[in-house]
Protein backbone atom coordinates (compact mmCIF):
# COMPACT_ATOMS: atom_id res chain seq x y z
CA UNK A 1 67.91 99.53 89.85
CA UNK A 2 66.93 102.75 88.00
CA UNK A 3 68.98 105.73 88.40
CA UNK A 4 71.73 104.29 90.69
CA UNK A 5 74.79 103.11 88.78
CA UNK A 6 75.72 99.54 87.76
CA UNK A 7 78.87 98.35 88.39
CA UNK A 8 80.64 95.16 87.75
CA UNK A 9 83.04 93.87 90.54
CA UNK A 10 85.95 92.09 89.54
CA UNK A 11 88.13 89.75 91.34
CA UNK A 12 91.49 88.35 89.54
CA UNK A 13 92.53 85.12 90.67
CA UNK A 14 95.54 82.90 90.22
CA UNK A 15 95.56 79.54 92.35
CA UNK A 16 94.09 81.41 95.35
CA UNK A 17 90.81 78.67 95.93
CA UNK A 18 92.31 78.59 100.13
CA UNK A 19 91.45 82.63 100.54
CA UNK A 20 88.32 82.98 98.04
CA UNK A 21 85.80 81.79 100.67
CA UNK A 22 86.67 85.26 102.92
CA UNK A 23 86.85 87.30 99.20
CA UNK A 24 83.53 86.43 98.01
CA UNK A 25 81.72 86.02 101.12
CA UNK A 26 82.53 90.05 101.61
CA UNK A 27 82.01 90.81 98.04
CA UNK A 28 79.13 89.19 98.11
CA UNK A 29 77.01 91.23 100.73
CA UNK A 30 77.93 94.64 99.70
CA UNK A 31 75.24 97.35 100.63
CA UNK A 32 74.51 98.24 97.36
CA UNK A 33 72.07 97.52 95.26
CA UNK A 34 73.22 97.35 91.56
CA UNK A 35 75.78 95.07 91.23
CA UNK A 36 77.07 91.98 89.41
CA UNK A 37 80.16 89.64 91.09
CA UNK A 38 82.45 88.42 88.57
CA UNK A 39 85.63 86.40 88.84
CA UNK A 40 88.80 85.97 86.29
CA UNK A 41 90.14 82.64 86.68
CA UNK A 42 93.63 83.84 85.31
CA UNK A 43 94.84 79.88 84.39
CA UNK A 44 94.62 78.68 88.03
CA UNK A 45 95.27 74.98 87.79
CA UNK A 46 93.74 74.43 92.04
CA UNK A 47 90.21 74.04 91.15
CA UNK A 48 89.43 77.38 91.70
CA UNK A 49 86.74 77.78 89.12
CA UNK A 50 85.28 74.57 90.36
CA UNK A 51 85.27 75.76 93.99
CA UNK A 52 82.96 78.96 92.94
CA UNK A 53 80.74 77.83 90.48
CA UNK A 54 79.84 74.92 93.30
CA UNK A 55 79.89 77.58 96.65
CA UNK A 56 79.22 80.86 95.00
CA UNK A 57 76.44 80.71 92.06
CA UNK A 58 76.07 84.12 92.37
CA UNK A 59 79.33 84.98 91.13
CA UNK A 60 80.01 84.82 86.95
CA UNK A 61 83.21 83.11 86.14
CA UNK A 62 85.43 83.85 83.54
CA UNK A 63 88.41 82.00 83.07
CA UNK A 64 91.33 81.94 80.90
CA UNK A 65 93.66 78.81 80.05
CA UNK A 66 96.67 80.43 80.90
CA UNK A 67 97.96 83.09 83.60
CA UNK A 68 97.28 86.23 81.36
CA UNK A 69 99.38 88.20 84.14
CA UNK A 70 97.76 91.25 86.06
CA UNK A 71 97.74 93.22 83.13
CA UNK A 72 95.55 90.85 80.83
CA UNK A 73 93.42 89.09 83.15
CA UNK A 74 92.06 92.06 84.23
CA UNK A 75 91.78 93.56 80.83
CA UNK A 76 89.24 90.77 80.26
CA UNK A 77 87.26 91.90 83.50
CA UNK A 78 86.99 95.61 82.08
CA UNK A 79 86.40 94.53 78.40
CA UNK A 80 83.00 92.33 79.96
CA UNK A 81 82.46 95.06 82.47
CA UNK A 82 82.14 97.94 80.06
CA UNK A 83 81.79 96.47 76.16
CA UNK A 84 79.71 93.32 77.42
CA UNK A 85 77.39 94.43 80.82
CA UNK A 86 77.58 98.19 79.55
CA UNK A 87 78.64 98.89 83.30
CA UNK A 88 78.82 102.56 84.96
CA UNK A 89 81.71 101.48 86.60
CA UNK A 90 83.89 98.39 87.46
CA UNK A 91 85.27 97.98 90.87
CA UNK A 92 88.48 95.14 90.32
CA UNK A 93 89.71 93.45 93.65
CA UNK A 94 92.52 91.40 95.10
CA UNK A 95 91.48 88.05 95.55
CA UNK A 96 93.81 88.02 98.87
CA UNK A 97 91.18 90.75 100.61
CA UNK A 98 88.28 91.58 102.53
CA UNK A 99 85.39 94.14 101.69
CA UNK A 100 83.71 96.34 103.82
CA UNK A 101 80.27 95.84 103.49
CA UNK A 102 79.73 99.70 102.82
CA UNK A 103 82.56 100.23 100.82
CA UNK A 104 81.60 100.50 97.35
CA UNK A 105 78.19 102.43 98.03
CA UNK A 106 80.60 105.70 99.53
CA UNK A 107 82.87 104.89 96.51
CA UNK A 108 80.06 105.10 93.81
CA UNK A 109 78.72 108.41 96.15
CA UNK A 110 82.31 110.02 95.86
CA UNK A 111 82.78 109.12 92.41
CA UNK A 112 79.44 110.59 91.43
CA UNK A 113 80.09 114.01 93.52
CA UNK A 114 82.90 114.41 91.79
CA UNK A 115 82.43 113.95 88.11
CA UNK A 116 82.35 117.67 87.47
CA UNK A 117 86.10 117.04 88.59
CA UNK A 118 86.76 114.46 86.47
CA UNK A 119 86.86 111.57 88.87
CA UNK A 120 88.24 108.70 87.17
CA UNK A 121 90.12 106.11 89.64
CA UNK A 122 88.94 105.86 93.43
CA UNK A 123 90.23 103.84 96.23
CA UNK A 124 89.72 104.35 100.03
CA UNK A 125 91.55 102.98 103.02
CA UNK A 126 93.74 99.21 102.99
CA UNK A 127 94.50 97.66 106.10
CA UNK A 128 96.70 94.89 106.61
CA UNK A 129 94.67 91.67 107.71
CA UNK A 130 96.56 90.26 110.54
CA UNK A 131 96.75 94.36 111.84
CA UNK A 132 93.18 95.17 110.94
CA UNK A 133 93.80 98.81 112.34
CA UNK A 134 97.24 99.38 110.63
CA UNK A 135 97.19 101.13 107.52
CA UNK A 136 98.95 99.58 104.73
CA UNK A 137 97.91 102.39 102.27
CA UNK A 138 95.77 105.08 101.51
CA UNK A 139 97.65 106.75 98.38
CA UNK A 140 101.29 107.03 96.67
CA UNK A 141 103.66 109.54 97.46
CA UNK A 142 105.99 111.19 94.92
CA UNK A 143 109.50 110.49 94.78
CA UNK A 144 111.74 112.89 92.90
CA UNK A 145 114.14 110.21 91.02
CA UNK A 146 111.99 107.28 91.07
CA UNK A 147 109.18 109.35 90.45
CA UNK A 148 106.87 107.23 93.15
CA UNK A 149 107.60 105.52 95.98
CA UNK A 150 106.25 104.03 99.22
CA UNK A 151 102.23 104.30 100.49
CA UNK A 152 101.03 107.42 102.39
CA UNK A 153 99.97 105.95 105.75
CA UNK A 154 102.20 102.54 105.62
CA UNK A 155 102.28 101.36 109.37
CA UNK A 156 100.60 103.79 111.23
CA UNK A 157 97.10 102.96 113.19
CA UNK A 158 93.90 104.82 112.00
CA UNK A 159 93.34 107.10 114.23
CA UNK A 160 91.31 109.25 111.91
CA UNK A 161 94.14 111.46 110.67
CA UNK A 162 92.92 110.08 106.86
CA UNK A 163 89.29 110.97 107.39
CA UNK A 164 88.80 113.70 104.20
CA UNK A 165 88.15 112.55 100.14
CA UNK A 166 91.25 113.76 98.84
CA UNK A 167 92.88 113.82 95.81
CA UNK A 168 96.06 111.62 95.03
CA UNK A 169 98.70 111.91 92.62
CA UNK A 170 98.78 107.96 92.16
CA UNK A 171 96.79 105.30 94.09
CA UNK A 172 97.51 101.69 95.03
CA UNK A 173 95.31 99.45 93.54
CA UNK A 174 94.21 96.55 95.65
CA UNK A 175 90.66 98.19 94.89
CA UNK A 176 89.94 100.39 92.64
CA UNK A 177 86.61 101.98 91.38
CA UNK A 178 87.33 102.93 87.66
CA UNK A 179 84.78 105.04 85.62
CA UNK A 180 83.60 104.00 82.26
CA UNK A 181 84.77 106.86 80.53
CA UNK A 182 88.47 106.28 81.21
CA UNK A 183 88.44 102.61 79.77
CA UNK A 184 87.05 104.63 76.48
CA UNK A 185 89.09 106.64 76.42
CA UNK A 186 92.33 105.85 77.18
CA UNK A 187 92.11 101.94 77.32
CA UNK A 188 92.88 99.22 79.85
CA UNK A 189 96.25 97.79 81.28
CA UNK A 190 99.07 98.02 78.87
CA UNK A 191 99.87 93.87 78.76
CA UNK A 192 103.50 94.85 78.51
CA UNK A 193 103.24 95.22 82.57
CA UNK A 194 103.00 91.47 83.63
CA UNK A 195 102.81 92.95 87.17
CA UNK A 196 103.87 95.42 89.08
CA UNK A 197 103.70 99.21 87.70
CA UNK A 198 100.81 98.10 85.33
CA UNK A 199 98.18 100.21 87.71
CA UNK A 200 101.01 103.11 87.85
CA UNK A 201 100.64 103.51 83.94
CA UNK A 202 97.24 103.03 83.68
CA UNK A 203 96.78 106.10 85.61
CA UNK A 204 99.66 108.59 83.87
CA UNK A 205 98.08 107.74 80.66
CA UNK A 206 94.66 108.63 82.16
CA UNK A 207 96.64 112.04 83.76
CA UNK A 208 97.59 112.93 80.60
CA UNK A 209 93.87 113.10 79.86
CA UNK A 210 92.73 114.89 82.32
CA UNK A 211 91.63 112.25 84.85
CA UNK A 212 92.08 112.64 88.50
CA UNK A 213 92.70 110.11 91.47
CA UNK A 214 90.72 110.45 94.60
CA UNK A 215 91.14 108.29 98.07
CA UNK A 216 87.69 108.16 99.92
CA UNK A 217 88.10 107.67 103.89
CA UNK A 218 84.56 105.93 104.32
CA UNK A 219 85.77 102.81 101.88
CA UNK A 220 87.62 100.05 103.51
CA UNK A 221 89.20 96.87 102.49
CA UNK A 222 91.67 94.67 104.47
CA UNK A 223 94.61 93.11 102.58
CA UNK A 224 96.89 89.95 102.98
CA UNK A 225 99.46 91.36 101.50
CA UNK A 226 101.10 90.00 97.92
CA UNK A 227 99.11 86.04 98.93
CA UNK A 228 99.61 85.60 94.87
CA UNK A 229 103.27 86.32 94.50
CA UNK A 230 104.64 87.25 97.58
CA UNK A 231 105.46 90.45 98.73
CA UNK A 232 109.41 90.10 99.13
CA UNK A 233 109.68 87.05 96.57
CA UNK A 234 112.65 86.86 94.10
CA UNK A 235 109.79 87.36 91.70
CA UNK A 236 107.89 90.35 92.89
CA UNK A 237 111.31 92.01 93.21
CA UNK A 238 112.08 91.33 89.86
CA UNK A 239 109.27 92.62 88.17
CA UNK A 240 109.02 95.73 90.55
CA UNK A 241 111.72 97.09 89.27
CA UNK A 242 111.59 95.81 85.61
CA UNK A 243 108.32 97.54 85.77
CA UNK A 244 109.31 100.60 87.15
CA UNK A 245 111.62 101.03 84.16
CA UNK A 246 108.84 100.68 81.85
CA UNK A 247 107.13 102.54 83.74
CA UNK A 248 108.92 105.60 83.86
CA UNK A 249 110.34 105.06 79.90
CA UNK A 250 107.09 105.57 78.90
CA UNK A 251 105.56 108.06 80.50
CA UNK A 252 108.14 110.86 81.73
CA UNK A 253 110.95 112.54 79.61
CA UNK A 254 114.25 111.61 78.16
CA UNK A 255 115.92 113.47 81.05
CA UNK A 256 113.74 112.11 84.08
CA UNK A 257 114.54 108.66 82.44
CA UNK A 258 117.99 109.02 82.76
CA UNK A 259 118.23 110.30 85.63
CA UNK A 260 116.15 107.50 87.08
CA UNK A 261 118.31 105.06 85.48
CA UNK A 262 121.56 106.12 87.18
CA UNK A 263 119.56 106.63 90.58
CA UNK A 264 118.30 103.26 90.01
CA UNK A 265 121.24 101.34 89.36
CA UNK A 266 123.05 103.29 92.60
CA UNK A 267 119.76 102.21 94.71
CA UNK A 268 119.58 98.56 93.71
CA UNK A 269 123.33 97.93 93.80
CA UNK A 270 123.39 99.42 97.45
CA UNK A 271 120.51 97.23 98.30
CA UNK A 272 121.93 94.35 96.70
CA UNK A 273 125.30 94.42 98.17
CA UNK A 274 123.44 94.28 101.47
CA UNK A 275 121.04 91.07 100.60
CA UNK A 276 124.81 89.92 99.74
CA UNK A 277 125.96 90.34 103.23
CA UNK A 278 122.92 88.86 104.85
CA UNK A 279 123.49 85.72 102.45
CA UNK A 280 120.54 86.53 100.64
CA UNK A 281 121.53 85.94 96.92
CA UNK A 282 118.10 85.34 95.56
CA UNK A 283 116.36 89.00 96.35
CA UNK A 284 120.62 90.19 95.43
CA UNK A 285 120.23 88.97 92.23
CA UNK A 286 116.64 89.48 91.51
CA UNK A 287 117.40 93.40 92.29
CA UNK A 288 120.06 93.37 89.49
CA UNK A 289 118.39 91.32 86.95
CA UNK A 290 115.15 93.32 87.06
CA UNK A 291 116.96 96.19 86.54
CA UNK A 292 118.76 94.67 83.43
CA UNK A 293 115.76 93.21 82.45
CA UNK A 294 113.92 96.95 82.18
CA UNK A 295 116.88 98.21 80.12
CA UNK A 296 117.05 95.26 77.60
CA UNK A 297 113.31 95.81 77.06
CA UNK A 298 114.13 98.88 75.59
CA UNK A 299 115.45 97.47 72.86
CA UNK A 300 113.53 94.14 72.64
CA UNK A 301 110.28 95.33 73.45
CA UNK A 302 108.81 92.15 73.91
CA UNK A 303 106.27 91.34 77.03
CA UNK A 304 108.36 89.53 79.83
CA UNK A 305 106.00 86.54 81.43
CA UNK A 306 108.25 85.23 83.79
CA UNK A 307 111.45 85.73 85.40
CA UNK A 308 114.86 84.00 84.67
CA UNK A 309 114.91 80.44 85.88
CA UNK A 310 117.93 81.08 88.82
CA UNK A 311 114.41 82.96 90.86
CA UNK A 312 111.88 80.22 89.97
């Protein structure tokens, strides 16, 4: 439609066929009225592209023979988004949530009020899906050794206390509305993040630039929570803290970096030594071998795709 912006919406998906039905139904009925659905098939081996093209012709698959990661599946979206469909904007999505049916037109509004401020990343309110009025997140706080930590508004009920647009130093990303400008400019996911952190990056690079964050109240999603890889898996723990050392390597100082490293190892070790206690050895050693993991990157600097076989 003439004069309102196109944007392509994303949705990444890795053997998640039992939860698309709820994702694409939602994404499907947005109120807004330039908009083309797109989904990543990131190497799912469940049928999933079969189950869309047959229940959902509206939505454009995409698929990929192997699980690209976070990182690279959606780096395809955004390359078709912006290079291919010449998109305004791309709005990427969980493929473990549920869309407001508003959300995305008061995203596009926000994002176009505030382009004189250099609006480049906007996400609004998530809400846990079994607690559909419990926040999960609406932002990232700092941290001053880890640099960022924990989600502004985890656990408490909406009781309007979130209600202004308001900038963010980072944001989570289970949505996010992403300018076209910023892909141009400063590129997509660094594919060294398989997950975890990769959104975390994205952002300080686009910081660096210039480019602001902004949460926008009126835009709501609900979220199962980590459906993919689970949110307290051997796995996810793994790479959240591999990641985190990545993270933090490349994009703050020597002395933050060390710093964070000693912090680190006193935080997981403490944390460890109490999965130990409770008999939990997997999430123990997990803990210890991500944080091993980020250090021997530093010298090896090769992209780690899966975790060591002991967590599988």
């Amino acid at each position: 439609m003439q004069g309102t912006p196109f944007v392509v919406v994303i949705v990444l998906n890795y053997n998640g066929k039992p939860i698309l039905q709820d994702c694409l139904s939602s994404l499907s009925i947005l109120d807004y009225p330039n908009y083309k659905l797109v989904m990543i098939d990131n190497g799912s081996a469940d049928g999933s592209k079969e189950f869309v093209e047959k229940e959902f012709p509206n939505v454009h698959v995409l698929r990929t023979e192997k699980n690209l990661g976070y990182s690279g599946g959606l780096n395809l979206g955004l390359k078709y988004a912006f290079e291919d469909c010449h998109a305004d904007y791309c709005l990427y999505a969980n493929n473990d949530t549920r869309i407001d049916r508003d959300a995305l037109k008061h995203l596009v509004e926000a994002a176009e009020l505030l382009k004189d401020q250099k609006a480049g990343f906007l996400t609004g309110k998530v809400f846990y899906m079994d607690h559909p009025e419990i926040i999960q997140t609406v932002g990232i706080s700092a941290h001053p050794y880890l640099w960022y930590k924990g989600s502004i508004g985890e656990g408490e009920k909406d009781n309007g206390q979130y209600n202004k647009i308001e900038e963010r130093i980072f944001l989570d990303d289970m949505y996010m509305l992403v300018k076209k400008d910023v892909y141009f400019e400063v590129g997509g996911f660094d594919e060294a993040f398989f997950c975890h952190s990769e959104e975390i990056d994205w952002q300080a690079r686009a910081k660096a630039k210039g480019w602001k964050f902004y949460f926008v109240p009126g835009a709501k999603i609900w979220h199962k929570h980590s459906y993919t890889i689970g949110p307290s898996s051997p796995r996810s723990v793994y790479f959240a803290i591999r990641s985190r050392v990545l993270a933090i390597y490349r994009n703050k100082g020597f002395l933050f970096f060390l710093r964070f490293i000693i912090y680190l190892f006193y935080y997981t070790s403490r944390n460890a030594y109490g999965q130990v206690r409770r008999k939990r050895y997997k999430p123990a050693v997990a803990m210890l071998l991500g944080y091993f993991s980020g250090l021997l990157w530093l010298i090896h600097k090769k992209k780690g795709e899966d975790v060591p076989y002991f967590l599988r």
